[in-house]
PDB file of N, CA and C in Angstrom:
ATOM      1  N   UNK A   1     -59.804 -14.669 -40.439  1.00  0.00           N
ATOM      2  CA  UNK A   1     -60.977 -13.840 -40.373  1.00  0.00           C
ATOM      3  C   UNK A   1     -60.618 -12.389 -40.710  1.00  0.00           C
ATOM      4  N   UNK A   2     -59.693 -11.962 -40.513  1.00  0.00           N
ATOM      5  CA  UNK A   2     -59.414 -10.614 -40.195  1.00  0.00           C
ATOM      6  C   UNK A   2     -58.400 -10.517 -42.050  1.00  0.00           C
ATOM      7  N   UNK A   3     -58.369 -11.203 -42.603  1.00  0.00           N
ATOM      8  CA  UNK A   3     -58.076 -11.381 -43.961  1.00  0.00           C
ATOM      9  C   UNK A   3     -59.464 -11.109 -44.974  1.00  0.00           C
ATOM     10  N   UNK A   4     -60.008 -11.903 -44.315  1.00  0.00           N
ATOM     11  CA  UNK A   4     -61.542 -12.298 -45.046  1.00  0.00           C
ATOM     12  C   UNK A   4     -62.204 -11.068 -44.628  1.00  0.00           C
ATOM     13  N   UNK A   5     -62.027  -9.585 -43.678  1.00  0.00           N
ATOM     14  CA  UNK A   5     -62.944  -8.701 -43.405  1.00  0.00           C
ATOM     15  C   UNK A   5     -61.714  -7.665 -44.471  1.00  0.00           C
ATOM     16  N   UNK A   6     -60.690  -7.800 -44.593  1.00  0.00           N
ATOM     17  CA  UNK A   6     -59.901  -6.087 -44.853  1.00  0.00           C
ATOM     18  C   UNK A   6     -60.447  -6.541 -46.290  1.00  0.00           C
ATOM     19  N   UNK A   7     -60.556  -7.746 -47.193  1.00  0.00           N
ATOM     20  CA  UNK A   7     -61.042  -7.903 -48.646  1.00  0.00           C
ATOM     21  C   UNK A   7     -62.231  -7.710 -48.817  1.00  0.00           C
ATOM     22  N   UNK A   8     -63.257  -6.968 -47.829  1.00  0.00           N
ATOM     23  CA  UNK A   8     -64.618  -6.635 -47.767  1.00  0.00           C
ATOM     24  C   UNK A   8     -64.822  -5.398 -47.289  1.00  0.00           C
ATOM     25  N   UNK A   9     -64.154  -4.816 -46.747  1.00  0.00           N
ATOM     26  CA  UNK A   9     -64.149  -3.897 -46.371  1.00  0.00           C
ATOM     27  C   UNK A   9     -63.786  -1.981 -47.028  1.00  0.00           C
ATOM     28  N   UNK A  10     -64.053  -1.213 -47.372  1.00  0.00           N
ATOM     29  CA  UNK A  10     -64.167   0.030 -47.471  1.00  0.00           C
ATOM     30  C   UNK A  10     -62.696   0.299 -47.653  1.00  0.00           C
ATOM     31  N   UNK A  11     -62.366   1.483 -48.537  1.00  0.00           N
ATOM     32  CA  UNK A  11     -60.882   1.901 -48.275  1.00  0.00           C
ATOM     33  C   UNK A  11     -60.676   2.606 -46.645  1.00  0.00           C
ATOM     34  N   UNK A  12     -61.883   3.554 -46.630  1.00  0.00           N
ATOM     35  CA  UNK A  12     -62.346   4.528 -45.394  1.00  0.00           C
ATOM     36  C   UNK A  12     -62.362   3.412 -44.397  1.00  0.00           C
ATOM     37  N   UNK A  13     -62.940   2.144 -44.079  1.00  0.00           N
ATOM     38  CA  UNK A  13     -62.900   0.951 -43.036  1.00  0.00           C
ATOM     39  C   UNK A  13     -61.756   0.635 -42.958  1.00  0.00           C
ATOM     40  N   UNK A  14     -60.891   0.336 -43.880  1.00  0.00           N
ATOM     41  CA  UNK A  14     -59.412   0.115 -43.835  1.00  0.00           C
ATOM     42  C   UNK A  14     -58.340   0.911 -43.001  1.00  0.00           C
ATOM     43  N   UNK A  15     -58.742   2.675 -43.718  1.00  0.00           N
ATOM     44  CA  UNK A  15     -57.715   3.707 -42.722  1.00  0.00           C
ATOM     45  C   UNK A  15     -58.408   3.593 -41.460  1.00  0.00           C
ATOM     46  N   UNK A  16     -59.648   3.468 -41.013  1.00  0.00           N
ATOM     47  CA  UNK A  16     -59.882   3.739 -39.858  1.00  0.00           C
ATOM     48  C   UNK A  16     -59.566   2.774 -39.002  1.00  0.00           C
ATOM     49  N   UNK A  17     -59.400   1.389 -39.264  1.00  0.00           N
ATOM     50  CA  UNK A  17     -58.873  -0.005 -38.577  1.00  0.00           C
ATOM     51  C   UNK A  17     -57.356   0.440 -38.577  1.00  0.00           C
ATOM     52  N   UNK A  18     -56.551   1.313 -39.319  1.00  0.00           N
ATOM     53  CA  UNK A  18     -55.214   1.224 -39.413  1.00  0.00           C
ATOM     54  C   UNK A  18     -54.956   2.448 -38.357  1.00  0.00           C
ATOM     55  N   UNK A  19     -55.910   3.078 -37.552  1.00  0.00           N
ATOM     56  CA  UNK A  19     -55.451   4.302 -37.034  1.00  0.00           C
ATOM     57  C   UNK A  19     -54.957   4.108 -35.913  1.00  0.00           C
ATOM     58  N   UNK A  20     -53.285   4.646 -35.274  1.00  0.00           N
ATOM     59  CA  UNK A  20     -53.101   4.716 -34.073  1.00  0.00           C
ATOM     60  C   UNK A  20     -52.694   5.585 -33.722  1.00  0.00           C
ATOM     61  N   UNK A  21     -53.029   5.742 -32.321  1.00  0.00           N
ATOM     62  CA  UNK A  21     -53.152   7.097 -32.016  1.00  0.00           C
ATOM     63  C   UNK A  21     -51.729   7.684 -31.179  1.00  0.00           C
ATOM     64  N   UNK A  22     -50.886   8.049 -31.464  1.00  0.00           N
ATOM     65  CA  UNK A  22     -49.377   8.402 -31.232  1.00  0.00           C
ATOM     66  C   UNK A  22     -49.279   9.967 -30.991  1.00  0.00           C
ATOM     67  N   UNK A  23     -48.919  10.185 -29.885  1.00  0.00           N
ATOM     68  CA  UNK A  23     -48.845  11.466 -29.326  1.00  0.00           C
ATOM     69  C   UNK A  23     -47.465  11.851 -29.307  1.00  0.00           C
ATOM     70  N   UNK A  24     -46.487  11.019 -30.320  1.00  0.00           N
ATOM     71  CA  UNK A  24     -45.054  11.480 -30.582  1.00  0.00           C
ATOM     72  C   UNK A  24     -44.919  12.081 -32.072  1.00  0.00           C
ATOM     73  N   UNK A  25     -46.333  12.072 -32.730  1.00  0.00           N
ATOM     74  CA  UNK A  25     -46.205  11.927 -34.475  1.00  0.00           C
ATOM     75  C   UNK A  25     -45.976  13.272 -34.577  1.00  0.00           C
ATOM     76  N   UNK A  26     -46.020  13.706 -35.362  1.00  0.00           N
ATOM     77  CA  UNK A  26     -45.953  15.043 -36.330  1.00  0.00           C
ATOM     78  C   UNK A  26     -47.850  15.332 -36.405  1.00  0.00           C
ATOM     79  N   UNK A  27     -48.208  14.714 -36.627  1.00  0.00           N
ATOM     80  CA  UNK A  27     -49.757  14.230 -37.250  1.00  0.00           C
ATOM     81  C   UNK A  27     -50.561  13.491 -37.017  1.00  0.00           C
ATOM     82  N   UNK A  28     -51.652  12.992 -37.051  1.00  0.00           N
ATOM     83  CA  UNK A  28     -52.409  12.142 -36.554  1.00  0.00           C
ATOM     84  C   UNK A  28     -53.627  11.582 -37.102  1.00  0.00           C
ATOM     85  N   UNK A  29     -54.522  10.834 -37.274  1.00  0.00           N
ATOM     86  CA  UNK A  29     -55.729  10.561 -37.906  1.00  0.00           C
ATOM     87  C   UNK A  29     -56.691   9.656 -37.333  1.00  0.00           C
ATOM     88  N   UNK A  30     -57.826  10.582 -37.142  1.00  0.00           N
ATOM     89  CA  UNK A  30     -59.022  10.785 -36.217  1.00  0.00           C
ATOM     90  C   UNK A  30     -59.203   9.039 -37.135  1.00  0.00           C
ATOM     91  N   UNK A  31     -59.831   8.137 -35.594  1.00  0.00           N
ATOM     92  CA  UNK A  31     -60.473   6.741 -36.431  1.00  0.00           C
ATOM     93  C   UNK A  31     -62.098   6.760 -36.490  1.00  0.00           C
ATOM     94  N   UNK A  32     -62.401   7.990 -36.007  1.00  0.00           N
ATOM     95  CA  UNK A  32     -63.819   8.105 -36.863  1.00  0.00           C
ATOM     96  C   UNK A  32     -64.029   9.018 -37.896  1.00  0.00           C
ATOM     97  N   UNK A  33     -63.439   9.730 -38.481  1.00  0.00           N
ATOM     98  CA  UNK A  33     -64.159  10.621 -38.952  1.00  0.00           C
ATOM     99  C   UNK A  33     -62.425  10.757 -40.098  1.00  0.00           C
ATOM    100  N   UNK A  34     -61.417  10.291 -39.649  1.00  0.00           N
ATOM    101  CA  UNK A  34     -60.388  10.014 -40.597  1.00  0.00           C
ATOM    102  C   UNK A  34     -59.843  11.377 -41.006  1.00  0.00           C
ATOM    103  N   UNK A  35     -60.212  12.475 -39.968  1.00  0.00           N
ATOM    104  CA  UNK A  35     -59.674  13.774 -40.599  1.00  0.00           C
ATOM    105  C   UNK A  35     -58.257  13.793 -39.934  1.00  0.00           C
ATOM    106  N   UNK A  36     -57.269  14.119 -40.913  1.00  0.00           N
ATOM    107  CA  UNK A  36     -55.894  14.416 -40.785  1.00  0.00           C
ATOM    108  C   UNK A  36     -55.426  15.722 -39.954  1.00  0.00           C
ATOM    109  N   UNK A  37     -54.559  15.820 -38.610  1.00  0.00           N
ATOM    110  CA  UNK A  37     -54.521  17.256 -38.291  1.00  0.00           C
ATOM    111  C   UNK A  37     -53.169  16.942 -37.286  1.00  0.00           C
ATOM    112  N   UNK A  38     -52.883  18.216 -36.733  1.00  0.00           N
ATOM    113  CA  UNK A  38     -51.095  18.202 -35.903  1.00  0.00           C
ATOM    114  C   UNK A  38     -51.736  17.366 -34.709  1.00  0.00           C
ATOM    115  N   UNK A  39     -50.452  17.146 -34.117  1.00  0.00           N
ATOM    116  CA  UNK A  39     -50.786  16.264 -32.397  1.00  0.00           C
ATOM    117  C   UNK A  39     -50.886  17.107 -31.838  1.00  0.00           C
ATOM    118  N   UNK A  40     -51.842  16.771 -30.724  1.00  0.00           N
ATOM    119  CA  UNK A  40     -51.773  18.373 -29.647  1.00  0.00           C
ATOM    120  C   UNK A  40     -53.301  18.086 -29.555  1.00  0.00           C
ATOM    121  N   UNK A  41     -54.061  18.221 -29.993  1.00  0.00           N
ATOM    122  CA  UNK A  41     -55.276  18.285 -29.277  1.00  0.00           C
ATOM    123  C   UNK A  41     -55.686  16.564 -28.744  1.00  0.00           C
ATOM    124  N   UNK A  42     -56.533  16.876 -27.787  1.00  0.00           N
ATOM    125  CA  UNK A  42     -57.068  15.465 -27.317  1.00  0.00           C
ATOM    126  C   UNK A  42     -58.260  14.844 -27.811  1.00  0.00           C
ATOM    127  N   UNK A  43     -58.650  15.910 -28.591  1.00  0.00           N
ATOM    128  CA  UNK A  43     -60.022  15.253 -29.310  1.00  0.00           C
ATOM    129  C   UNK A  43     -59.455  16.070 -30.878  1.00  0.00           C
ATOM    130  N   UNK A  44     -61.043  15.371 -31.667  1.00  0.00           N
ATOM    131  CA  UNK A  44     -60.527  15.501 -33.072  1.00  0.00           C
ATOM    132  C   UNK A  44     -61.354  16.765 -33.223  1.00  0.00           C
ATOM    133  N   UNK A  45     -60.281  18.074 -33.955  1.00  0.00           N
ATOM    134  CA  UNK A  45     -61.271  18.913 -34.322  1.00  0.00           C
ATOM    135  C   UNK A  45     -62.455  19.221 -35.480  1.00  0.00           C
ATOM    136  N   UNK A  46     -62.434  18.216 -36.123  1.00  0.00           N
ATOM    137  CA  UNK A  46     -63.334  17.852 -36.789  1.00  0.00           C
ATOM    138  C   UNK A  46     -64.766  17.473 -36.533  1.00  0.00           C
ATOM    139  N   UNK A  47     -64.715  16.233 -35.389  1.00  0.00           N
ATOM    140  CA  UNK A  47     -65.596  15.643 -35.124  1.00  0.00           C
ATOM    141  C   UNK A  47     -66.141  15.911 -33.502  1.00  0.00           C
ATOM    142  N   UNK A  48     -64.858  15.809 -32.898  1.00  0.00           N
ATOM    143  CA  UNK A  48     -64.892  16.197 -31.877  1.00  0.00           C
ATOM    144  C   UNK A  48     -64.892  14.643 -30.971  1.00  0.00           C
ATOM    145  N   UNK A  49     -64.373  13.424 -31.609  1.00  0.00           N
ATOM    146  CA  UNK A  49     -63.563  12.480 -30.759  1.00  0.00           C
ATOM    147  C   UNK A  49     -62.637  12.798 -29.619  1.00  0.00           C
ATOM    148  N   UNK A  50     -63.209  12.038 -28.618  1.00  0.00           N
ATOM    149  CA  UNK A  50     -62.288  12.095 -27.521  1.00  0.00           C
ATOM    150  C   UNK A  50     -61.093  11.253 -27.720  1.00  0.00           C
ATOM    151  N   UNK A  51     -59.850  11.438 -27.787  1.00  0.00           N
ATOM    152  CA  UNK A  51     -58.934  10.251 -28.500  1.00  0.00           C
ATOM    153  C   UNK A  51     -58.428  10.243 -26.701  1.00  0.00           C
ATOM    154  N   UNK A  52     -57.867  10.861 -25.737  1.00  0.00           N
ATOM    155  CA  UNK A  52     -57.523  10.401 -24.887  1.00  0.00           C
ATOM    156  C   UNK A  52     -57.261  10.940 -23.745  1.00  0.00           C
TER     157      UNK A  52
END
């Protein structure tokens, strides 16, 4: 199933299924809104996701 959804799915559906959220990275990427930014904040400053 999960074969049959990533071959239907969006490039943008793809990064956002691939996002984890690692508070050891260098970097990070918001899984809604997919904006790229340093670790350190707890929400996304973009969107303003609560990541944790």
């Amino acid at each position: 199933m999960r074969e049959h959804w990533y071959e239907q799915a969006s490039e943008e559906e793809r990064l956002a299924a691939e996002c984890v959220v690692d508070w050891n990275a260098p970097e990070m990427r918001c899984p809604a809104c997919l904006h790229q930014f340093a670790t350190g904040p707890r929400e996304c400053p973009n969107c303003g996701l609560f990541l944790g």
